[in-house]
C-alpha atoms as a PDB file:
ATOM      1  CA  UNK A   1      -2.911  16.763 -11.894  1.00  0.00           C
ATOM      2  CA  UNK A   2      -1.129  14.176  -9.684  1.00  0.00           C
ATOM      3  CA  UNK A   3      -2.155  11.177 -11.957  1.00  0.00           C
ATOM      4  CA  UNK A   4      -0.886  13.269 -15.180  1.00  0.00           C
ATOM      5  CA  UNK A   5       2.477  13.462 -12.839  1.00  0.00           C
ATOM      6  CA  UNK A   6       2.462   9.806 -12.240  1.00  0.00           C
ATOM      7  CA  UNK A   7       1.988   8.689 -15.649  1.00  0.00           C
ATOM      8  CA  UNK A   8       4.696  10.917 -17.616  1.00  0.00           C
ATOM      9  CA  UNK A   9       6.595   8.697 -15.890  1.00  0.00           C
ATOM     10  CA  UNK A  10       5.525   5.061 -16.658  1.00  0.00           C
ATOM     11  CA  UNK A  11       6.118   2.519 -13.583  1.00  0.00           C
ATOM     12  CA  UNK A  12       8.935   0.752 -15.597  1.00  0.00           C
ATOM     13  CA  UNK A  13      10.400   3.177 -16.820  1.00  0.00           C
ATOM     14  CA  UNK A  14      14.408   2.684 -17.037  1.00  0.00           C
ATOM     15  CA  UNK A  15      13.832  -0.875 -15.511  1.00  0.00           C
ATOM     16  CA  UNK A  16      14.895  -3.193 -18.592  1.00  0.00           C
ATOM     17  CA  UNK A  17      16.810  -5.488 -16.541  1.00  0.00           C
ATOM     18  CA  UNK A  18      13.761  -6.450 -14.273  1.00  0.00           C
ATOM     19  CA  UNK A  19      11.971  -7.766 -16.706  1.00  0.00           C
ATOM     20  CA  UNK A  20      14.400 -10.552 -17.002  1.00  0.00           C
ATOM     21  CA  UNK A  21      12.659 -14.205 -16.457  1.00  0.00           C
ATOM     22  CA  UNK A  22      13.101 -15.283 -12.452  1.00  0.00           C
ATOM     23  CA  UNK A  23      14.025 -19.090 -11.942  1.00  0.00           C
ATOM     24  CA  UNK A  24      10.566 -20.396 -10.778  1.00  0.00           C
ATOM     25  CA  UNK A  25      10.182 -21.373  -6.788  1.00  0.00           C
ATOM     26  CA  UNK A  26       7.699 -20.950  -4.125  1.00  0.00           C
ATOM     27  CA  UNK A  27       7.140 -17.352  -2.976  1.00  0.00           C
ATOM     28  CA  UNK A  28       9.079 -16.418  -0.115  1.00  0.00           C
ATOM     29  CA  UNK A  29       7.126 -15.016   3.379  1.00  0.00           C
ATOM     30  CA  UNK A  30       7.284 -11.541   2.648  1.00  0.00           C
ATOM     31  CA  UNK A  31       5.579 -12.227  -1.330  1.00  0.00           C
ATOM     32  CA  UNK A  32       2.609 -13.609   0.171  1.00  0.00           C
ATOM     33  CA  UNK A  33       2.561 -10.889   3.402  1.00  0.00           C
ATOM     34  CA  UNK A  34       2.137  -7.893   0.576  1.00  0.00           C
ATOM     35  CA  UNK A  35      -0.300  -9.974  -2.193  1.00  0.00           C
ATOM     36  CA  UNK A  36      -2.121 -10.847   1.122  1.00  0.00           C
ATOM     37  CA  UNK A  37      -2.677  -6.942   1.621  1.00  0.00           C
ATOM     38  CA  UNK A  38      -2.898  -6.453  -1.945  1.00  0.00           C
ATOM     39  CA  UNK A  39      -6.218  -8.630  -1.817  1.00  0.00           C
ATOM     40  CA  UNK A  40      -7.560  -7.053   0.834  1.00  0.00           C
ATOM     41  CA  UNK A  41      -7.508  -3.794  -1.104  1.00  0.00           C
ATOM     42  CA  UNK A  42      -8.506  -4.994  -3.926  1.00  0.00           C
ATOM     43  CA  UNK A  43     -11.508  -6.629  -2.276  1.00  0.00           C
ATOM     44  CA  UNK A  44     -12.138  -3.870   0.069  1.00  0.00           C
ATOM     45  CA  UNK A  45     -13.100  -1.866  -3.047  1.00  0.00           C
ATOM     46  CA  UNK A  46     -15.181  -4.364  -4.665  1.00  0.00           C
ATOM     47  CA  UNK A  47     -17.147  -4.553  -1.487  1.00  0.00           C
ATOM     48  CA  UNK A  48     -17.169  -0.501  -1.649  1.00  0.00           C
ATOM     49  CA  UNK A  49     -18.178  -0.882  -4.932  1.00  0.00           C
ATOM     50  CA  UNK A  50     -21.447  -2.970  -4.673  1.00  0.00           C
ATOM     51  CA  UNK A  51     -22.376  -1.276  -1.935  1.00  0.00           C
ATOM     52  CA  UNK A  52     -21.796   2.650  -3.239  1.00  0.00           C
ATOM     53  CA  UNK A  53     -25.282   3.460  -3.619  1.00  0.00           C
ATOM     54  CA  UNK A  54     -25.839   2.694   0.198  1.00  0.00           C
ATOM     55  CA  UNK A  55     -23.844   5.649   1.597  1.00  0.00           C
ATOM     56  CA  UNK A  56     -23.265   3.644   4.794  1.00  0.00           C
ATOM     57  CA  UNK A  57     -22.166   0.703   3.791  1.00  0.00           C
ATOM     58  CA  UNK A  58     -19.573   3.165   1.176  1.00  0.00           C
ATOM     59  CA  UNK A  59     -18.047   4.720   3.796  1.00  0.00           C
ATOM     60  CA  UNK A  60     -17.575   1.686   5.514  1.00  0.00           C
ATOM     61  CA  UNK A  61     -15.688  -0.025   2.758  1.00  0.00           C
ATOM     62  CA  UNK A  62     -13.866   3.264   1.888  1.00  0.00           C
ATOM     63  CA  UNK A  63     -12.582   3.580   5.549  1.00  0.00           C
ATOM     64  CA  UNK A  64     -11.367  -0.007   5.561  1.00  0.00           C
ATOM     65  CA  UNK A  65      -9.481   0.994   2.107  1.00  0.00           C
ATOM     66  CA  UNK A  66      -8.166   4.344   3.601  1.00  0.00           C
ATOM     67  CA  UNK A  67      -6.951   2.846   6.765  1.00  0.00           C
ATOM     68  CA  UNK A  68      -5.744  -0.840   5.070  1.00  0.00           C
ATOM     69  CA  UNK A  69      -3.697   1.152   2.792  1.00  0.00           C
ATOM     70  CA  UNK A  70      -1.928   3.547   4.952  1.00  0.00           C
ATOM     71  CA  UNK A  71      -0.705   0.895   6.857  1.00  0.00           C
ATOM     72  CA  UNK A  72       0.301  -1.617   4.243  1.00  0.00           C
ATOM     73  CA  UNK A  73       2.178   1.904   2.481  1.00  0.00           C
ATOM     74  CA  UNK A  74       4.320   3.127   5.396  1.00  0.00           C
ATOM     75  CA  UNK A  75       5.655  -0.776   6.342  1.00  0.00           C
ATOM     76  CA  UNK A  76       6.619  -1.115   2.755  1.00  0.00           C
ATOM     77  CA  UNK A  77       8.249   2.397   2.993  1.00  0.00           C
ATOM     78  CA  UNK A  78       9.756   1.124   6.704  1.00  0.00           C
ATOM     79  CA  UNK A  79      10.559  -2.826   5.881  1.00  0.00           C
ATOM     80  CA  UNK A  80      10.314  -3.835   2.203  1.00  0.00           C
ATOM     81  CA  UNK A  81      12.355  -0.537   0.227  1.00  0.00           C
ATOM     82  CA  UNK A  82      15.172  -0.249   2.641  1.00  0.00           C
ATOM     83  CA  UNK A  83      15.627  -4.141   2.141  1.00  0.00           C
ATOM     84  CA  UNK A  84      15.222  -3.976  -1.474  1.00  0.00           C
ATOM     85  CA  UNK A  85      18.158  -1.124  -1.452  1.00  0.00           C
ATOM     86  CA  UNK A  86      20.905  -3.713   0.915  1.00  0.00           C
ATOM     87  CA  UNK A  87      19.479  -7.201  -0.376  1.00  0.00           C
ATOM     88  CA  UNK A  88      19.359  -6.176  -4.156  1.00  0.00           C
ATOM     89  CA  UNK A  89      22.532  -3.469  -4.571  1.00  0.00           C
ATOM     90  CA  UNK A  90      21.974  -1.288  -6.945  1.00  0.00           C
ATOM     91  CA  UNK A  91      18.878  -2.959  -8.842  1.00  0.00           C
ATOM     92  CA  UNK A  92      17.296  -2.885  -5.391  1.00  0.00           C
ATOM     93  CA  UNK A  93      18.207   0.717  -4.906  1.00  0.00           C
ATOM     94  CA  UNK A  94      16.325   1.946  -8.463  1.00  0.00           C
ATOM     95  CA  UNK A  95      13.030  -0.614  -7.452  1.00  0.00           C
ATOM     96  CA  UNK A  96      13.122   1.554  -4.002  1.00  0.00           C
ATOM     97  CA  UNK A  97      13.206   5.258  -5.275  1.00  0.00           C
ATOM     98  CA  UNK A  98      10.790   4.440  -7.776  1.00  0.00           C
ATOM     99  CA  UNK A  99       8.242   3.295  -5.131  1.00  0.00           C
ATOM    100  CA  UNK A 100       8.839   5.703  -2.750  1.00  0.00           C
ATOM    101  CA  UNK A 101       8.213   7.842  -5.642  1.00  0.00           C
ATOM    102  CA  UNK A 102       4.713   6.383  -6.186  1.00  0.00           C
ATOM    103  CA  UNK A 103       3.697   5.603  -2.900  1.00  0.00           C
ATOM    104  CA  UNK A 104       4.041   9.789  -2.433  1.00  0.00           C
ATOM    105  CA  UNK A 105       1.460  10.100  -5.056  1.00  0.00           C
ATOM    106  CA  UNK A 106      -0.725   7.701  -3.385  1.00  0.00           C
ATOM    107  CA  UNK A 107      -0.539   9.672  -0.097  1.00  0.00           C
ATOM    108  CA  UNK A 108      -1.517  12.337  -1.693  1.00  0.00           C
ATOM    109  CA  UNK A 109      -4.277  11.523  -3.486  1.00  0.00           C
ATOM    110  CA  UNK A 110      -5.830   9.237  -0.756  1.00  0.00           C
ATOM    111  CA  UNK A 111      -5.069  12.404   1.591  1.00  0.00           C
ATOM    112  CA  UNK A 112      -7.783  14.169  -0.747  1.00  0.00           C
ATOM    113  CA  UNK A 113     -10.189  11.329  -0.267  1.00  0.00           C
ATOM    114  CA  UNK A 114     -10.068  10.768   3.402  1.00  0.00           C
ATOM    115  CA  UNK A 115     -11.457  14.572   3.860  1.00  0.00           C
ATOM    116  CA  UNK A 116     -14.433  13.399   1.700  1.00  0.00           C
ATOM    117  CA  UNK A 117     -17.472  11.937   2.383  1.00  0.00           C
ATOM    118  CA  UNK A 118     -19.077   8.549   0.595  1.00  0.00           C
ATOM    119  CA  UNK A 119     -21.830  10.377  -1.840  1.00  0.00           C
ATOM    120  CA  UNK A 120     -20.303  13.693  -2.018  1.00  0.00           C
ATOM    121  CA  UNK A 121     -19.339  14.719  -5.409  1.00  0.00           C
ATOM    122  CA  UNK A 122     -16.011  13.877  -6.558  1.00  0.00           C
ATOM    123  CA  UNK A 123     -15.877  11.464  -4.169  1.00  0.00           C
ATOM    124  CA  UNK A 124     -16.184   8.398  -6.001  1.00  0.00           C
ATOM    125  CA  UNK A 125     -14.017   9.754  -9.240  1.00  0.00           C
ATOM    126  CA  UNK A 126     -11.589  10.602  -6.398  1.00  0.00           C
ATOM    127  CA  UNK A 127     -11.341   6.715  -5.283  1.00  0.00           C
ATOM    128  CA  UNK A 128     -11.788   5.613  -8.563  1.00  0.00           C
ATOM    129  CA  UNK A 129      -8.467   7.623  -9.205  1.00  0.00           C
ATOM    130  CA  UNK A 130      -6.484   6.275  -6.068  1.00  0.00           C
ATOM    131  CA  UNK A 131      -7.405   2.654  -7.024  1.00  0.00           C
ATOM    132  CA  UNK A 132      -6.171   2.699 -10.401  1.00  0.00           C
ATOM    133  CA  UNK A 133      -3.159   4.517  -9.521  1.00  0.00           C
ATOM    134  CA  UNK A 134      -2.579   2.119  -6.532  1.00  0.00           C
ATOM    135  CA  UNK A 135      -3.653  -1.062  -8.503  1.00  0.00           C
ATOM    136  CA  UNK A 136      -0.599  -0.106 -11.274  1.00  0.00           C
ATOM    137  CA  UNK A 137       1.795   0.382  -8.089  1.00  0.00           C
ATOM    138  CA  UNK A 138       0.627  -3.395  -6.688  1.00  0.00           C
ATOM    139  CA  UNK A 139       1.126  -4.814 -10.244  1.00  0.00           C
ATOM    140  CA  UNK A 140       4.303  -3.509 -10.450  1.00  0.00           C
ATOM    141  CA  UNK A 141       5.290  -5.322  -6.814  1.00  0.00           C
ATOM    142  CA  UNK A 142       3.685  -8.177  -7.819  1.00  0.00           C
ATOM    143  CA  UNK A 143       5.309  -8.989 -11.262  1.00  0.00           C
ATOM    144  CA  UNK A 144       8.690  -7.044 -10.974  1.00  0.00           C
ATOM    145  CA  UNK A 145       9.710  -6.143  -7.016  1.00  0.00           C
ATOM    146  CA  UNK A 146       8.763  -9.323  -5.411  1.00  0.00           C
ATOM    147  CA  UNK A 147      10.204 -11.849  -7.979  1.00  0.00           C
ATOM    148  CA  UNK A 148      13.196  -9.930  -7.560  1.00  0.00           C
ATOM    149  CA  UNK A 149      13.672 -10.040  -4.172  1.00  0.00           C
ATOM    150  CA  UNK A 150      12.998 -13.820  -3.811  1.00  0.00           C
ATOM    151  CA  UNK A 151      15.266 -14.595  -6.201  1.00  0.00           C
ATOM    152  CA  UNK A 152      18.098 -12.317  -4.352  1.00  0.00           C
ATOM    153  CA  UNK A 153      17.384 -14.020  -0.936  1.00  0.00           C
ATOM    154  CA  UNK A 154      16.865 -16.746   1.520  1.00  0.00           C
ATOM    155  CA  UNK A 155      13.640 -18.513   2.497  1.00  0.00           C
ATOM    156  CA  UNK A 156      15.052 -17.174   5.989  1.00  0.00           C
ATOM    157  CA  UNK A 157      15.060 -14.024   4.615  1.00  0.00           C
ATOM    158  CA  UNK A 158      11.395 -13.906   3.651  1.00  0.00           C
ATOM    159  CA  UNK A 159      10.332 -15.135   7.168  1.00  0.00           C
ATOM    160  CA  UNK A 160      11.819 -12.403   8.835  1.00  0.00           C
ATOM    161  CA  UNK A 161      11.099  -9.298   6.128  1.00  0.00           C
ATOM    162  CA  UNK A 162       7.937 -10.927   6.982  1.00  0.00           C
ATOM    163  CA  UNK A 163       7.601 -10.724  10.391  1.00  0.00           C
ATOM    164  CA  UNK A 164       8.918  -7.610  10.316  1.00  0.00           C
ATOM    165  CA  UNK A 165       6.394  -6.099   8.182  1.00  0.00           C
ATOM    166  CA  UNK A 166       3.646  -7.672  10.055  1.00  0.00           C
ATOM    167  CA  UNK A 167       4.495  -6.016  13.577  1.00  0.00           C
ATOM    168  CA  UNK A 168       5.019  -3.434  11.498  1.00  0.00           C
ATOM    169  CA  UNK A 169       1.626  -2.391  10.428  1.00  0.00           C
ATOM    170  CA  UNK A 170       0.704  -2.516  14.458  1.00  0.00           C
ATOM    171  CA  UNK A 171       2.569   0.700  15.057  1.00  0.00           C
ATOM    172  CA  UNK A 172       2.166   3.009  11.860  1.00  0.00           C
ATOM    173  CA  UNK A 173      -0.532   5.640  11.047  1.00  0.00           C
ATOM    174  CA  UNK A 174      -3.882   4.489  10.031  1.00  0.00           C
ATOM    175  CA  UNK A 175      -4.321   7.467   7.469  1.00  0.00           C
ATOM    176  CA  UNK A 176      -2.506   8.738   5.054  1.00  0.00           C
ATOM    177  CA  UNK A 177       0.416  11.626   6.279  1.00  0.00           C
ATOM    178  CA  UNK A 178       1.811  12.821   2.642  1.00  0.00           C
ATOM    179  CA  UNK A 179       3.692  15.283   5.042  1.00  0.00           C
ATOM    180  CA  UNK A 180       5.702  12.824   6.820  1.00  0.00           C
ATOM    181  CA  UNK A 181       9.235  11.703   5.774  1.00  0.00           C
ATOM    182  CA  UNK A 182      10.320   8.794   3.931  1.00  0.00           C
ATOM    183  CA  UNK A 183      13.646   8.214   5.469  1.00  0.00           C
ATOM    184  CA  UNK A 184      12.757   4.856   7.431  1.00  0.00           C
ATOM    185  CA  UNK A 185      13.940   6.087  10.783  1.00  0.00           C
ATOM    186  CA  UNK A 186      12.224   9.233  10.601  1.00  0.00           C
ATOM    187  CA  UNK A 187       8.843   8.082   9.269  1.00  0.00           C
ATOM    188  CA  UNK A 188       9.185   5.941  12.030  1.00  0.00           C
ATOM    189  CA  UNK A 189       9.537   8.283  14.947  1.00  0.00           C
ATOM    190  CA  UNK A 190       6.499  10.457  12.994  1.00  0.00           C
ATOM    191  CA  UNK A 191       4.375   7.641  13.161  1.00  0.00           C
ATOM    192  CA  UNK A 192       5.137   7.285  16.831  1.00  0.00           C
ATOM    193  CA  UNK A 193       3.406  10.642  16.691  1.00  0.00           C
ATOM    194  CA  UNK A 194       0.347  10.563  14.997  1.00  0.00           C
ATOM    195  CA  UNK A 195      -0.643   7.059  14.879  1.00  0.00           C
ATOM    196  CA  UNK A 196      -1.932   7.238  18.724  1.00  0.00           C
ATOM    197  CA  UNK A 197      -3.806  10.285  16.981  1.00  0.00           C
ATOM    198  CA  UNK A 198      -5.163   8.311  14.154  1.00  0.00           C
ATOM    199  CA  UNK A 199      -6.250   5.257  16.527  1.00  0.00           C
ATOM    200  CA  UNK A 200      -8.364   7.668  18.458  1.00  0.00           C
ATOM    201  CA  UNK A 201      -9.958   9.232  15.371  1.00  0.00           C
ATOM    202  CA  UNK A 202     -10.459   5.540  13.624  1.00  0.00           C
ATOM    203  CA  UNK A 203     -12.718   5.024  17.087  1.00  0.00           C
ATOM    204  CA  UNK A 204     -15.768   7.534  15.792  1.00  0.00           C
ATOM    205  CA  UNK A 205     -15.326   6.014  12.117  1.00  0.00           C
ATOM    206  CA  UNK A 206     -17.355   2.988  10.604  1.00  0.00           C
ATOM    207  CA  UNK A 207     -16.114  -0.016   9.462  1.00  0.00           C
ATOM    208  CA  UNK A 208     -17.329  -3.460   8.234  1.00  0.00           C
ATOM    209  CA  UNK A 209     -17.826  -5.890  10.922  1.00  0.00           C
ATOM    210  CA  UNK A 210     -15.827  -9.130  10.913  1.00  0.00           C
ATOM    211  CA  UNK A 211     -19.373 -11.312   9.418  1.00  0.00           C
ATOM    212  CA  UNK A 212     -19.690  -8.314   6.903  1.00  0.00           C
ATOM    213  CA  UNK A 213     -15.767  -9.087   5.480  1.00  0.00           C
ATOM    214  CA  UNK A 214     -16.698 -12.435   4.987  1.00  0.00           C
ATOM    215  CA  UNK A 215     -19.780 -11.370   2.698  1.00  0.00           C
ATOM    216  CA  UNK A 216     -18.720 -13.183  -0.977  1.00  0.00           C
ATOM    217  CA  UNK A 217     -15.329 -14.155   0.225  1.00  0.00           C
END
């Protein structure tokens, strides 16, 4: 089972020297870009969560989740690990593999839940199972990968990773591609590909209006 797979191997696994206490200063750019998306997520699932007995309204919030998260995982993959590996050396290059690592799993499992439908069996256990495996991997950024990389660069730095990873997000698949390669340069040729594809399909999909995000915000 992929979430067996996941956790024989614990997210900090062989990362003593993380857990070392960061100076304290304001997050950089690119630390309040991700928690940004993080929250989204996180509140794009509450939403699905009150609402799961409406099947409507469910697929709604589980679309926004689906597509949210694909993009969020493939500008990490594009922006944030390759700068972890030349900003942090060789600290930098363990916090990458080990989230490329995860975000695999996540493709796959959210690849399982975008062929499902809101009320079908094994559809909510099957969300239930991304979101705890993807709430772990957002800990993890939160709390190890970010404090790291703000303490090994520049407030210039964190503007740019930011922009970056913003414009990003305009130009990468809106689904998840578990398929698709995680070398930077490659995934992003793919995603020239299929996002045009995705776009299209995200056109005959619900999703929560702008006044319906703003519901208990």
């Amino acid at each position: 089972m992929i979430t067996q797979r996941l956790l024989t191997r614990p997210l900090t696994v062989n990362r003593p020297l993380l857990r070392r206490a960061y100076t304290t200063k304001a997050p950089s750019a690119i630390n309040q870009s991700i928690k940004s998306d993080h929250q989204a997520l996180r509140d794009a699932y509450r939403h699905y969560e009150d609402n799961k007995n409406e099947k409507k309204e469910a697929q709604m919030w589980a679309n926004k989740y689906i597509h949210d998260l694909a993009r969020h995982s493939v500008a990490e993959e594009i922006i944030l690990y390759p700068a972890f590996k030349t900003m942090l050396g060789k600290r930098g290059q363990e916090m990458a593999e080990r989230d490329y690592e995860h975000q695999q799993v996540i493709k796959e499992i959210a690849f399982q839940l975008q062929s499902m439908k809101a009320g079908e069996d094994g559809f909510d256990m099957k969300f239930k199972e991304l979101v705890s495996i993807v709430e772990l991997h957002m800990k993890e950024e939160e709390e190890i990968d970010l404090p790291a990389l703000d303490k090994g660069t520049t407030e210039a730095d964190g503007h740019q990773l930011a922009e970056q990873f913003e414009k990003m997000k305009s130009f990468v698949p809106t689904r998840s591609h578990p398929s698709a390669p995680q070398n930077p340069v490659l995934q992003a040729a793919a995603g020239l590909v299929v996002t045009p594809f995705d776009k299209l399909m995200d056109q005959f999909r619900t999703f929560p209006s702008n006044q319906e995000k703003k519901v208990d915000e």
